[in-house]
C-alpha atoms as a PDB file:
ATOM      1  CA  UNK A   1     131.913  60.339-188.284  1.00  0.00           C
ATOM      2  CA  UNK A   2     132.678  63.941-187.739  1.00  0.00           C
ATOM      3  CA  UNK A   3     130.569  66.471-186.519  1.00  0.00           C
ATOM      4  CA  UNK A   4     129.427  69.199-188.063  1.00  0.00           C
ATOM      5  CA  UNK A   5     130.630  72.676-186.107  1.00  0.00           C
ATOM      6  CA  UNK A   6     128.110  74.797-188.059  1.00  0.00           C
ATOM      7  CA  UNK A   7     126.255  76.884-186.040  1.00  0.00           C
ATOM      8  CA  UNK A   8     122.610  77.878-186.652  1.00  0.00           C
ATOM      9  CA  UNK A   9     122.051  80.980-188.839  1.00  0.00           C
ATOM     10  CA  UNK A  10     120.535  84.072-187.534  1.00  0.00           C
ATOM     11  CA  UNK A  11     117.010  84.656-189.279  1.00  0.00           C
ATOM     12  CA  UNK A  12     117.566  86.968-191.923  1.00  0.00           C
ATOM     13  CA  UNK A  13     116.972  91.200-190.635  1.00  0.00           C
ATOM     14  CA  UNK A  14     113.154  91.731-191.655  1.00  0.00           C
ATOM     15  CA  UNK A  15     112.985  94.775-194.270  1.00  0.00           C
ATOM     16  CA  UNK A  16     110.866  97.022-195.324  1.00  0.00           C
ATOM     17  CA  UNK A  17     109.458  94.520-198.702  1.00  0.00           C
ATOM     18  CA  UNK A  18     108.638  92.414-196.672  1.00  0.00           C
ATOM     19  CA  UNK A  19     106.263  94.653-195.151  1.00  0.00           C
ATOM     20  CA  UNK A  20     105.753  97.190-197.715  1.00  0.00           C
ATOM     21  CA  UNK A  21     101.961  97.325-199.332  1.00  0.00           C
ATOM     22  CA  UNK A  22     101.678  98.574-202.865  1.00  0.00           C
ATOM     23  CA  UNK A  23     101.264 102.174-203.417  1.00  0.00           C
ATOM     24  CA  UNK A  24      97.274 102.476-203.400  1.00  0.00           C
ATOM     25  CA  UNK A  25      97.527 104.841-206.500  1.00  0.00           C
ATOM     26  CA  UNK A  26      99.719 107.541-206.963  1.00  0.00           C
ATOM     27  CA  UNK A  27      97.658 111.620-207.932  1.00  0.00           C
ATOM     28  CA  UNK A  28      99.045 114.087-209.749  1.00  0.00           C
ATOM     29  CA  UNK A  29      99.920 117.720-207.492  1.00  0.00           C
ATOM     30  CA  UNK A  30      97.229 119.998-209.492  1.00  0.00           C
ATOM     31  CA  UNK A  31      94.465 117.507-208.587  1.00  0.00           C
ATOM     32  CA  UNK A  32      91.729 118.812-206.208  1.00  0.00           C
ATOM     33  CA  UNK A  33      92.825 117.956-202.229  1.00  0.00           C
ATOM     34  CA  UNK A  34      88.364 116.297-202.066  1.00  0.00           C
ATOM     35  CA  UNK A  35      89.624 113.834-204.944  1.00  0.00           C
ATOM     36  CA  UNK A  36      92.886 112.467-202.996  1.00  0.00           C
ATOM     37  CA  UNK A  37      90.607 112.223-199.639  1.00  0.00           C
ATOM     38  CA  UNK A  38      88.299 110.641-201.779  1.00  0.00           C
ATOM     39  CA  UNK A  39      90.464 107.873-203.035  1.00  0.00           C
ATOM     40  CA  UNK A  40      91.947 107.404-199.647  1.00  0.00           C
ATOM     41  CA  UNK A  41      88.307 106.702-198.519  1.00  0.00           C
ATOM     42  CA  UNK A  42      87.742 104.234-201.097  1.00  0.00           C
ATOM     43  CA  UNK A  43      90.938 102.514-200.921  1.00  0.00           C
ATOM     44  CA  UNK A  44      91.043 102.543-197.216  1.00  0.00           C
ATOM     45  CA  UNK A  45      94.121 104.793-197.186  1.00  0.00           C
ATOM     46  CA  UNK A  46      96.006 106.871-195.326  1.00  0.00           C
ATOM     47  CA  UNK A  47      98.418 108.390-197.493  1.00  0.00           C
ATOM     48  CA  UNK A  48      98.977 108.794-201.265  1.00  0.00           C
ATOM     49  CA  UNK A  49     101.891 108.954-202.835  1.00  0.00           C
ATOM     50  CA  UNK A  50     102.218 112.061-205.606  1.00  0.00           C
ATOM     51  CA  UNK A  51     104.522 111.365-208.599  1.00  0.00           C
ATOM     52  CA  UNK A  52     106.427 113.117-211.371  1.00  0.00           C
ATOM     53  CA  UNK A  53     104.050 111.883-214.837  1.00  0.00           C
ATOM     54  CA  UNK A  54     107.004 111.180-216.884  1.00  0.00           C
ATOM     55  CA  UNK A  55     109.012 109.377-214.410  1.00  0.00           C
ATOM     56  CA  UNK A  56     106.380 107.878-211.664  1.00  0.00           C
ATOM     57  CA  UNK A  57     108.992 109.077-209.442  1.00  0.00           C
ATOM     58  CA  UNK A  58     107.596 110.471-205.919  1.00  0.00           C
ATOM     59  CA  UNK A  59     107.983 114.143-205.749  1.00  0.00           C
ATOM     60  CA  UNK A  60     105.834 114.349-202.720  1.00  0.00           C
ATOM     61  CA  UNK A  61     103.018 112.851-199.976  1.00  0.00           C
ATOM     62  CA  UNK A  62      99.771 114.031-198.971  1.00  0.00           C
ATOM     63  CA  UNK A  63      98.156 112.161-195.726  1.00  0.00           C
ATOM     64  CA  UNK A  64      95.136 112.473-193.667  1.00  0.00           C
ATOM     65  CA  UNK A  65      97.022 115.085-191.523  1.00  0.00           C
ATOM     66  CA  UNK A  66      97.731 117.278-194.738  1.00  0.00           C
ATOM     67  CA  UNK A  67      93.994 117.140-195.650  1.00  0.00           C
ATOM     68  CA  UNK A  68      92.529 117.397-191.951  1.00  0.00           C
ATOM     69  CA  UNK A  69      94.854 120.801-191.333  1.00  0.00           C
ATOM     70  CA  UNK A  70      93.649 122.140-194.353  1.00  0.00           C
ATOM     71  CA  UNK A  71      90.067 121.631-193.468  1.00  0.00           C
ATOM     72  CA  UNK A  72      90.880 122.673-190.119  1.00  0.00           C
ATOM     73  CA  UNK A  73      92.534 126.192-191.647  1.00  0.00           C
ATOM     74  CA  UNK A  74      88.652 126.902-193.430  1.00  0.00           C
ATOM     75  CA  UNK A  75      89.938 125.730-197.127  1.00  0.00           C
ATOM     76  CA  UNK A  76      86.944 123.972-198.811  1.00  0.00           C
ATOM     77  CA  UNK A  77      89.130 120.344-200.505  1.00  0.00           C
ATOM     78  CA  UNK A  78      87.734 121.063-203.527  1.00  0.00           C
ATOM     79  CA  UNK A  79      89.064 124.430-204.365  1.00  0.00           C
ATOM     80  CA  UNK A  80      92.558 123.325-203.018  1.00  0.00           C
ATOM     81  CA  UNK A  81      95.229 121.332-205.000  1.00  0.00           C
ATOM     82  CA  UNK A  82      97.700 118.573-203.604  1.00  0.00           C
ATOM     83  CA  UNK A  83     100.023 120.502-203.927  1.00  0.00           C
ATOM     84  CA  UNK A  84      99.386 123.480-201.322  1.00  0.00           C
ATOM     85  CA  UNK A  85      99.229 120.847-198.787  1.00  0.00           C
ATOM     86  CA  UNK A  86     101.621 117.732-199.476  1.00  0.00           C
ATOM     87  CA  UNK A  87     104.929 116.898-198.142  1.00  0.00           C
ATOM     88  CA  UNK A  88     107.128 118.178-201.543  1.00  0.00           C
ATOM     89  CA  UNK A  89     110.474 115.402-201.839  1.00  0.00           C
ATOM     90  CA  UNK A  90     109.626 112.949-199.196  1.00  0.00           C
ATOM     91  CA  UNK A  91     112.185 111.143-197.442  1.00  0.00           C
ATOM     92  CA  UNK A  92     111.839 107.588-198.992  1.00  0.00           C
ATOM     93  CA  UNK A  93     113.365 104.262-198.335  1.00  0.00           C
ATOM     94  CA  UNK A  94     114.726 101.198-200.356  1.00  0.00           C
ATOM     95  CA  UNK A  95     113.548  97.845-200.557  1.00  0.00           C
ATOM     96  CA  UNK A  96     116.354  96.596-198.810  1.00  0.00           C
ATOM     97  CA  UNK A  97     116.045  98.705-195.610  1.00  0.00           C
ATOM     98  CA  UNK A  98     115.737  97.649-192.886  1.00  0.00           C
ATOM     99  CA  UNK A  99     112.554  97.366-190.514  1.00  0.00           C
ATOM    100  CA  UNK A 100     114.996  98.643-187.622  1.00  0.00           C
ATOM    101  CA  UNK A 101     116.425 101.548-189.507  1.00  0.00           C
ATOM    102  CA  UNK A 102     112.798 102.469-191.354  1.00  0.00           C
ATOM    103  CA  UNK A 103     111.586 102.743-187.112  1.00  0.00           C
ATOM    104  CA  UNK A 104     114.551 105.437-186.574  1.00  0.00           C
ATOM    105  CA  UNK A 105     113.721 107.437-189.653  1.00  0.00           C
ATOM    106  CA  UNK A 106     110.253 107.322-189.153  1.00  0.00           C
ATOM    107  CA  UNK A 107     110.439 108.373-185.595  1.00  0.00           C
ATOM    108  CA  UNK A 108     113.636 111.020-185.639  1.00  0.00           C
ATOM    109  CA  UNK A 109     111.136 112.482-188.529  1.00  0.00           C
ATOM    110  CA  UNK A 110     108.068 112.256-187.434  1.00  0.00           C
ATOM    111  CA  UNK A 111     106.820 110.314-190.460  1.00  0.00           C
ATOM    112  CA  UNK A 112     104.007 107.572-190.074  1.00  0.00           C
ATOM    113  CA  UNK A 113     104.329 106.869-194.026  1.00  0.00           C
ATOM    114  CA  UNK A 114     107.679 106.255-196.148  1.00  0.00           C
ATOM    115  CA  UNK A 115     107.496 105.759-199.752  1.00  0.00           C
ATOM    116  CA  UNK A 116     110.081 102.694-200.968  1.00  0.00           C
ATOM    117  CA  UNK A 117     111.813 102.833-203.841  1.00  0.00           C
ATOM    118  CA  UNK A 118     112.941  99.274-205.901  1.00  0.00           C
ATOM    119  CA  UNK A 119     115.342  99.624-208.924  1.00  0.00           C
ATOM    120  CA  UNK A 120     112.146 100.121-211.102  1.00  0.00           C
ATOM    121  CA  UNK A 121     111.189 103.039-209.008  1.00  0.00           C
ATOM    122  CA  UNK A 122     108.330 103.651-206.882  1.00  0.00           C
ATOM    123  CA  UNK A 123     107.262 100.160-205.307  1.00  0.00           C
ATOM    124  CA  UNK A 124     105.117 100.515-201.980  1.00  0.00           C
ATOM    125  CA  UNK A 125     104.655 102.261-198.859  1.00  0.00           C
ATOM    126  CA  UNK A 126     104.761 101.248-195.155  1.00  0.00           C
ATOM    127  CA  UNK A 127     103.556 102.790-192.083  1.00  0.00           C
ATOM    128  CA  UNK A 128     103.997 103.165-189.056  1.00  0.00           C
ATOM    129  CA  UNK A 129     101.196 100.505-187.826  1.00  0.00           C
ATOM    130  CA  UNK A 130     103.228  97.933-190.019  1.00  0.00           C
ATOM    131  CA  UNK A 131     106.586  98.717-188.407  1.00  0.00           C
ATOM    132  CA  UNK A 132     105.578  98.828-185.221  1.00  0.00           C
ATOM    133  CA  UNK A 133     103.642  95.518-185.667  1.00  0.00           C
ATOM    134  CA  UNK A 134     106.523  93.814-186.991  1.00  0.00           C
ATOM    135  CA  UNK A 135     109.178  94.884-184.392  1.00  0.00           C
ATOM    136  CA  UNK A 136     106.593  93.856-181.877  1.00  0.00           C
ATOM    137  CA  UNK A 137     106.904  90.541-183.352  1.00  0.00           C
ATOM    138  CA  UNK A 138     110.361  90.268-183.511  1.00  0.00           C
ATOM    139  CA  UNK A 139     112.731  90.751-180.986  1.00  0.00           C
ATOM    140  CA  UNK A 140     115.561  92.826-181.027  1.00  0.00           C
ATOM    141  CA  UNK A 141     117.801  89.980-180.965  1.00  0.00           C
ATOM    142  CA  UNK A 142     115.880  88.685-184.341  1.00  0.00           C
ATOM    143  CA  UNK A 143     113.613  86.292-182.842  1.00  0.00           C
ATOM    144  CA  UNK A 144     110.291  85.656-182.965  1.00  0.00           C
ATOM    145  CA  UNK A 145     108.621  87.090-179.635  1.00  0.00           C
ATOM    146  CA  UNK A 146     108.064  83.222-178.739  1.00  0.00           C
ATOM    147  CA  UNK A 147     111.228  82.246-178.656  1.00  0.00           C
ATOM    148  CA  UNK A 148     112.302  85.595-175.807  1.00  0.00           C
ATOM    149  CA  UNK A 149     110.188  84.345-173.010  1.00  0.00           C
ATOM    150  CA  UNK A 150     107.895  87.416-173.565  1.00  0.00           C
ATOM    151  CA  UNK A 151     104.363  86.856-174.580  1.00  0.00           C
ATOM    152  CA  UNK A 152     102.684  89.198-177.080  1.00  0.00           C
ATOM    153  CA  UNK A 153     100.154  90.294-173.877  1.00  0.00           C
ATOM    154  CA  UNK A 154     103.005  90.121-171.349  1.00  0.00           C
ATOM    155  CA  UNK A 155     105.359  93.330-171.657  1.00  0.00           C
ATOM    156  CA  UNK A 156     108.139  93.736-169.421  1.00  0.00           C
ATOM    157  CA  UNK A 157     107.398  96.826-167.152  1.00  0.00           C
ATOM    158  CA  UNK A 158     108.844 100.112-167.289  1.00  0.00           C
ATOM    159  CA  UNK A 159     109.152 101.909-164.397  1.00  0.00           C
ATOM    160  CA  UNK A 160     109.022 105.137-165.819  1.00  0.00           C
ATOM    161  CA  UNK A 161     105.851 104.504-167.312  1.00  0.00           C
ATOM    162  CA  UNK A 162     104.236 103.767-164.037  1.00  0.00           C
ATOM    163  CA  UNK A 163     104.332  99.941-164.897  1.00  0.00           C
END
């Protein structure tokens, strides 16, 4: 009997659909900055995604940042519209990208929130808490943080953190 040379397959690279939740609801850019703080409330949000009407296509972002600034600047949310204060053309992702490459946009950016586009359009967000969480999970390698020796609790130092 021969043996078989095939060698195990690398898990497949983690991408952002996999982590991606469904766009909460998208608002339009004239509506009122208290409505979109309001629906982030309810829905337990931290970002909404603002699209075109006809196309659903994103055309920008407001987050808690955009509505805490304005507060912070003396503008009363109800007199001020979405868009005064969103991100206009956000940088946005595909389905297919990956976890890894999401990370370096997010953090060369400064972005905690990336709209991802599918073939159909507008199909989730993630954020940052999801990317991390997932990379923490996975090693760089590609394998589950169990299988690298490394326990979730158990870092490896770094010395220039004081570790």
């Amino acid at each position: 009997m021969a043996e078989s040379s095939a060698q195990p397959s690398a898990p497949p690279l983690a991408t952002v659909a996999d982590i991606m939740r469904p766009p909460v609801t998208a608002v339009d850019q004239n509506d009122h900055v208290g409505a979109a703080a309001y629906l982030m409330k309810r829905a337990d949000a931290t970002a909404l995604i603002v699209t075109q009407a006809q196309t659903s296509q994103p055309i920008g972002i407001i987050t808690e940042a955009d509505i805490s600034h304005a507060v912070a600047d003396g503008k009363n949310p109800n007199d001020v519209r979405i868009y005064e204060v969103m991100t206009a053309n956000p940088t946005v992702v595909k389905t297919t990208t990956s976890i890894r490459d999401a990370a370096k946009v997010m953090t060369s950016k400064r972005f905690r929130h990336l709209p991802v586009i599918g073939d159909a359009g507008l199909v989730g967000i993630v954020d940052i808490t999801d990317v991390c969480r997932m990379l923490l999970e996975t090693d760089v390698s590609g394998l589950p943080a169990a299988e690298t020796g490394h326990s979730e609790e158990e870092a490896p130092s770094n010395p220039k953190n004081g570790d």
